[in-house]
Structure formats: C-alpha cells, structure tokens
Protein backbone atom coordinates (compact mmCIF):
# COMPACT_ATOMS: atom_id res chain seq x y z
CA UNK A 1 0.00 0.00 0.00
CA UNK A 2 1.53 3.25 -0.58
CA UNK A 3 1.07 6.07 1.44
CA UNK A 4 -0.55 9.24 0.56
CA UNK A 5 2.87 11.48 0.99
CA UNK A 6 4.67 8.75 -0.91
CA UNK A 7 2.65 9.83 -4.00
CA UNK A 8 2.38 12.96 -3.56
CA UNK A 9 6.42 12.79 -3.57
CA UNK A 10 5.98 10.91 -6.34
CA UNK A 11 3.62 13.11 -8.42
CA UNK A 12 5.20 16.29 -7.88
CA UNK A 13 8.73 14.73 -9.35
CA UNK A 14 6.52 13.16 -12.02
CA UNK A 15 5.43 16.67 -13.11
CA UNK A 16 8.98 18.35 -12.31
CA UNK A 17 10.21 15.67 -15.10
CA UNK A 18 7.38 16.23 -16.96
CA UNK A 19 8.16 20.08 -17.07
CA UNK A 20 11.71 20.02 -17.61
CA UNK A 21 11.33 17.97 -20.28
CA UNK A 22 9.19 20.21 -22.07
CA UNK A 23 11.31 23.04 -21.14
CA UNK A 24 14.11 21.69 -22.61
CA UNK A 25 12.60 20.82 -26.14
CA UNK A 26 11.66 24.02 -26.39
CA UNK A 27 14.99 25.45 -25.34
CA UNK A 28 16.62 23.15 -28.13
CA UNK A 29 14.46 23.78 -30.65
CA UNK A 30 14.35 27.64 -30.29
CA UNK A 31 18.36 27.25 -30.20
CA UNK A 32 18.70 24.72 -33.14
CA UNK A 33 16.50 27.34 -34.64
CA UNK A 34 18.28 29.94 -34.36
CA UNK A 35 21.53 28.35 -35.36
CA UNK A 36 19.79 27.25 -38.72
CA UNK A 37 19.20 30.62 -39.42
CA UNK A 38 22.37 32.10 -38.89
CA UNK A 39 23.48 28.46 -41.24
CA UNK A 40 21.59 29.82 -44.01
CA UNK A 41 21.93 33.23 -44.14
C-alpha cells in the first residue's frame, strides 16, 4: 500500500520531469532554430 505522501512525492517529481522535459525541447528547438538561421543566411 503506498502512502498518501509517498505519492504525492511521487507526483510532484513526475510533473517536475514532466516540465523540464518540455522546457528543454523548447529550449533546443528555439536554439537549433536559431543556429539554422544564422546556417543559411
């Protein structure tokens, strides 16, 4: 049985993963962005 702080513990790193992750695809994809710009120009 798990306990009620054990998933709370375990749902707030859930969305701290889930958040990062999505912060850092956007990161890298505004950067490789911008780098294929300055590429083709």
């Amino acid at each position: 049985m798990v306990t009620t702080t054990e998933y709370t513990e375990c749902y707030c790193a859930a969305i701290t993963v889930v958040m990062a992750t999505r912060f850092g695809l956007i990161f890298w994809s505004e950067l490789i962005g911008e780098l294929a710009i300055k590429v083709t120009n």
